[in-house]
C-alpha atoms as a PDB file:
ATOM      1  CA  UNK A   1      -9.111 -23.189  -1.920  1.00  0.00           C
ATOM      2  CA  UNK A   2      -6.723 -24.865  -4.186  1.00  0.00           C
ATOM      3  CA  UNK A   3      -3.163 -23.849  -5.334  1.00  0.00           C
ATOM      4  CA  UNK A   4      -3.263 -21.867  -8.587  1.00  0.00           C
ATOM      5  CA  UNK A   5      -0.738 -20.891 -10.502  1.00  0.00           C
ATOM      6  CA  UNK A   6      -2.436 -17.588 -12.007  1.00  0.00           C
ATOM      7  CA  UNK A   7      -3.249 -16.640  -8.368  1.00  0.00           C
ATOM      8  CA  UNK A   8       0.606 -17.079  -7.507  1.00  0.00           C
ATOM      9  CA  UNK A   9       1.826 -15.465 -10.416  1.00  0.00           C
ATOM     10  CA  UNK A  10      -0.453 -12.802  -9.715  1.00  0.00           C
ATOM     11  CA  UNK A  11       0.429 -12.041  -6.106  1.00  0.00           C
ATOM     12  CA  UNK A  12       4.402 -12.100  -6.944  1.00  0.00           C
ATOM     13  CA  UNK A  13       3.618 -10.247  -9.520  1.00  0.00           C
ATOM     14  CA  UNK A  14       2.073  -7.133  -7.331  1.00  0.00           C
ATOM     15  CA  UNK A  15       4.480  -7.588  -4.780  1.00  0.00           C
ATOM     16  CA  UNK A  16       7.798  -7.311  -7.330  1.00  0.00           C
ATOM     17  CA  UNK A  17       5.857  -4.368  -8.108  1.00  0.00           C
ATOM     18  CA  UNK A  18       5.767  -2.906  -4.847  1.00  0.00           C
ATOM     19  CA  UNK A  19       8.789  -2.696  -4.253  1.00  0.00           C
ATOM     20  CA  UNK A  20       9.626  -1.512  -7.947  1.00  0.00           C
ATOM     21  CA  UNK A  21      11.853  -4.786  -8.719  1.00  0.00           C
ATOM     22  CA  UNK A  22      12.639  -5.440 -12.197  1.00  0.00           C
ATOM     23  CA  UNK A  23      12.039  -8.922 -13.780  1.00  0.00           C
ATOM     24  CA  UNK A  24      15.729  -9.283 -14.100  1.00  0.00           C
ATOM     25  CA  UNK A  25      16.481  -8.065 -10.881  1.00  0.00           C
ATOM     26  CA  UNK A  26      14.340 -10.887  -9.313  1.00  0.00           C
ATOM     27  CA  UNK A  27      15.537 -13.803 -11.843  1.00  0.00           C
ATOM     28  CA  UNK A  28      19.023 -12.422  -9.881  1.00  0.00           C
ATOM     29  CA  UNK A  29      17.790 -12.840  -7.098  1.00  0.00           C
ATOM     30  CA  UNK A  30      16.781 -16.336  -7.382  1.00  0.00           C
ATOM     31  CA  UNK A  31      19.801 -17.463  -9.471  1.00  0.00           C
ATOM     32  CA  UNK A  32      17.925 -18.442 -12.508  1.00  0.00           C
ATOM     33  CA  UNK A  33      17.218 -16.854 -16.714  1.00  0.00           C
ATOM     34  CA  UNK A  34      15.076 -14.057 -16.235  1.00  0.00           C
ATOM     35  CA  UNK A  35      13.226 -16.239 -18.778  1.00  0.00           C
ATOM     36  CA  UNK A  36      12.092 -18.870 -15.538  1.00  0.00           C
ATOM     37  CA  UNK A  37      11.225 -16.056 -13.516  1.00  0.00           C
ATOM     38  CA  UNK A  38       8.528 -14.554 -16.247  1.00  0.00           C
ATOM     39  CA  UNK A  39       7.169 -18.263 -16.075  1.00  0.00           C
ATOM     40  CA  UNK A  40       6.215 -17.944 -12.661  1.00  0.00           C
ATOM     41  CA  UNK A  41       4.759 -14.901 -12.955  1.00  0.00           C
ATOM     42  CA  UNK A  42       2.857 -15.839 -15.739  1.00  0.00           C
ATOM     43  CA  UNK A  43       1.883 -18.938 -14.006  1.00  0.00           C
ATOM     44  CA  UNK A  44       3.437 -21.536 -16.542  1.00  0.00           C
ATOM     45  CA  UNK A  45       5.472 -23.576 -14.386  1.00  0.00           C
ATOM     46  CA  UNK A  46       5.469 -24.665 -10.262  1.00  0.00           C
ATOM     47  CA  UNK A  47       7.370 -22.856  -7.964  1.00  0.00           C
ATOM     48  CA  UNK A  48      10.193 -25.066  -6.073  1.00  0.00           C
ATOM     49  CA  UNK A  49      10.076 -25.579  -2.173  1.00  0.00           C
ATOM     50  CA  UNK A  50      13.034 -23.483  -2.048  1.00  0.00           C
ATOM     51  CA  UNK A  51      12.136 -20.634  -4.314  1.00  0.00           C
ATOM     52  CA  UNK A  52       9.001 -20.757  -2.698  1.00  0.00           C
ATOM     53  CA  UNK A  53      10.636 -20.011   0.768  1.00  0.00           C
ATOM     54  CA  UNK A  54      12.915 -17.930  -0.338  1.00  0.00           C
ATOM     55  CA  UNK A  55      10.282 -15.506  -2.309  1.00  0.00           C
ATOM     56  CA  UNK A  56       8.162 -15.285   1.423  1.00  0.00           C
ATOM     57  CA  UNK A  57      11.160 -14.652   3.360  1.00  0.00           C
ATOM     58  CA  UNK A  58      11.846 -11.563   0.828  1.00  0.00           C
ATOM     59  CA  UNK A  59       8.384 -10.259   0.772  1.00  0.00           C
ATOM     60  CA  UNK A  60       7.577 -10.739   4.305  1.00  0.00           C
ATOM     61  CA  UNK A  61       4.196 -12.915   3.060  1.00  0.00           C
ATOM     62  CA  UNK A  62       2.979 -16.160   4.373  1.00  0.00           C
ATOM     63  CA  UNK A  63       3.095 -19.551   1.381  1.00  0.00           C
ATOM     64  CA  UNK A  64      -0.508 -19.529   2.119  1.00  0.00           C
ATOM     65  CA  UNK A  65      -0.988 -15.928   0.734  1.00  0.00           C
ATOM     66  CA  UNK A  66       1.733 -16.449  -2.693  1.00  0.00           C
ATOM     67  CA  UNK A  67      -0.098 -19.701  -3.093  1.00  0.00           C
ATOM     68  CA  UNK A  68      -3.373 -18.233  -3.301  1.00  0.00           C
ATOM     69  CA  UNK A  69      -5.031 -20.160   0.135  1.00  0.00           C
ATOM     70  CA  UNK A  70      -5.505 -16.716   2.412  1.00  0.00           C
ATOM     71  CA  UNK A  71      -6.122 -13.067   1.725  1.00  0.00           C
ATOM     72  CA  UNK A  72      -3.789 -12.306   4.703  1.00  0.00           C
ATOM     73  CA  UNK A  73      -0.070 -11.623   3.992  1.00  0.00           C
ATOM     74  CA  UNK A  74       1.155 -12.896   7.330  1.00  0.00           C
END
């Protein structure tokens, strides 16, 4: 498997969702425009090293799983 960026937006999508987090709430969350955060949910732009940490320490999810590599959350 390769890294996708519809398969990452996808995934942070439905976990956002989960946990009934508002777009705005997350762009918060990660110090940026609410604007960058639809981006990466949309998969339009690459997700940083940090954010990328940052977003599987919060949802408890492996990078493999946001990046779309594994099935498995963990």
């Amino acid at each position: 498997m390769k890294y996708d960026l519809e398969i990452f937006g996808q995934r942070l999508q439905g976990l956002r969702k989960e946990r009934k987090i508002k777009q705005k709430e997350m762009a918060e969350l990660l110090q940026c425009a609410e604007r960058n955060y639809q981006r990466l949910e949309y998969g339009k732009t690459n997700v940083t090293a940090t954010t990328l940490m940052f977003l599987c320490d919060y949802f408890h999810v492996s990078a493999d799983y946001l990046l779309g590599r594994t099935d498995h959350r963990e």
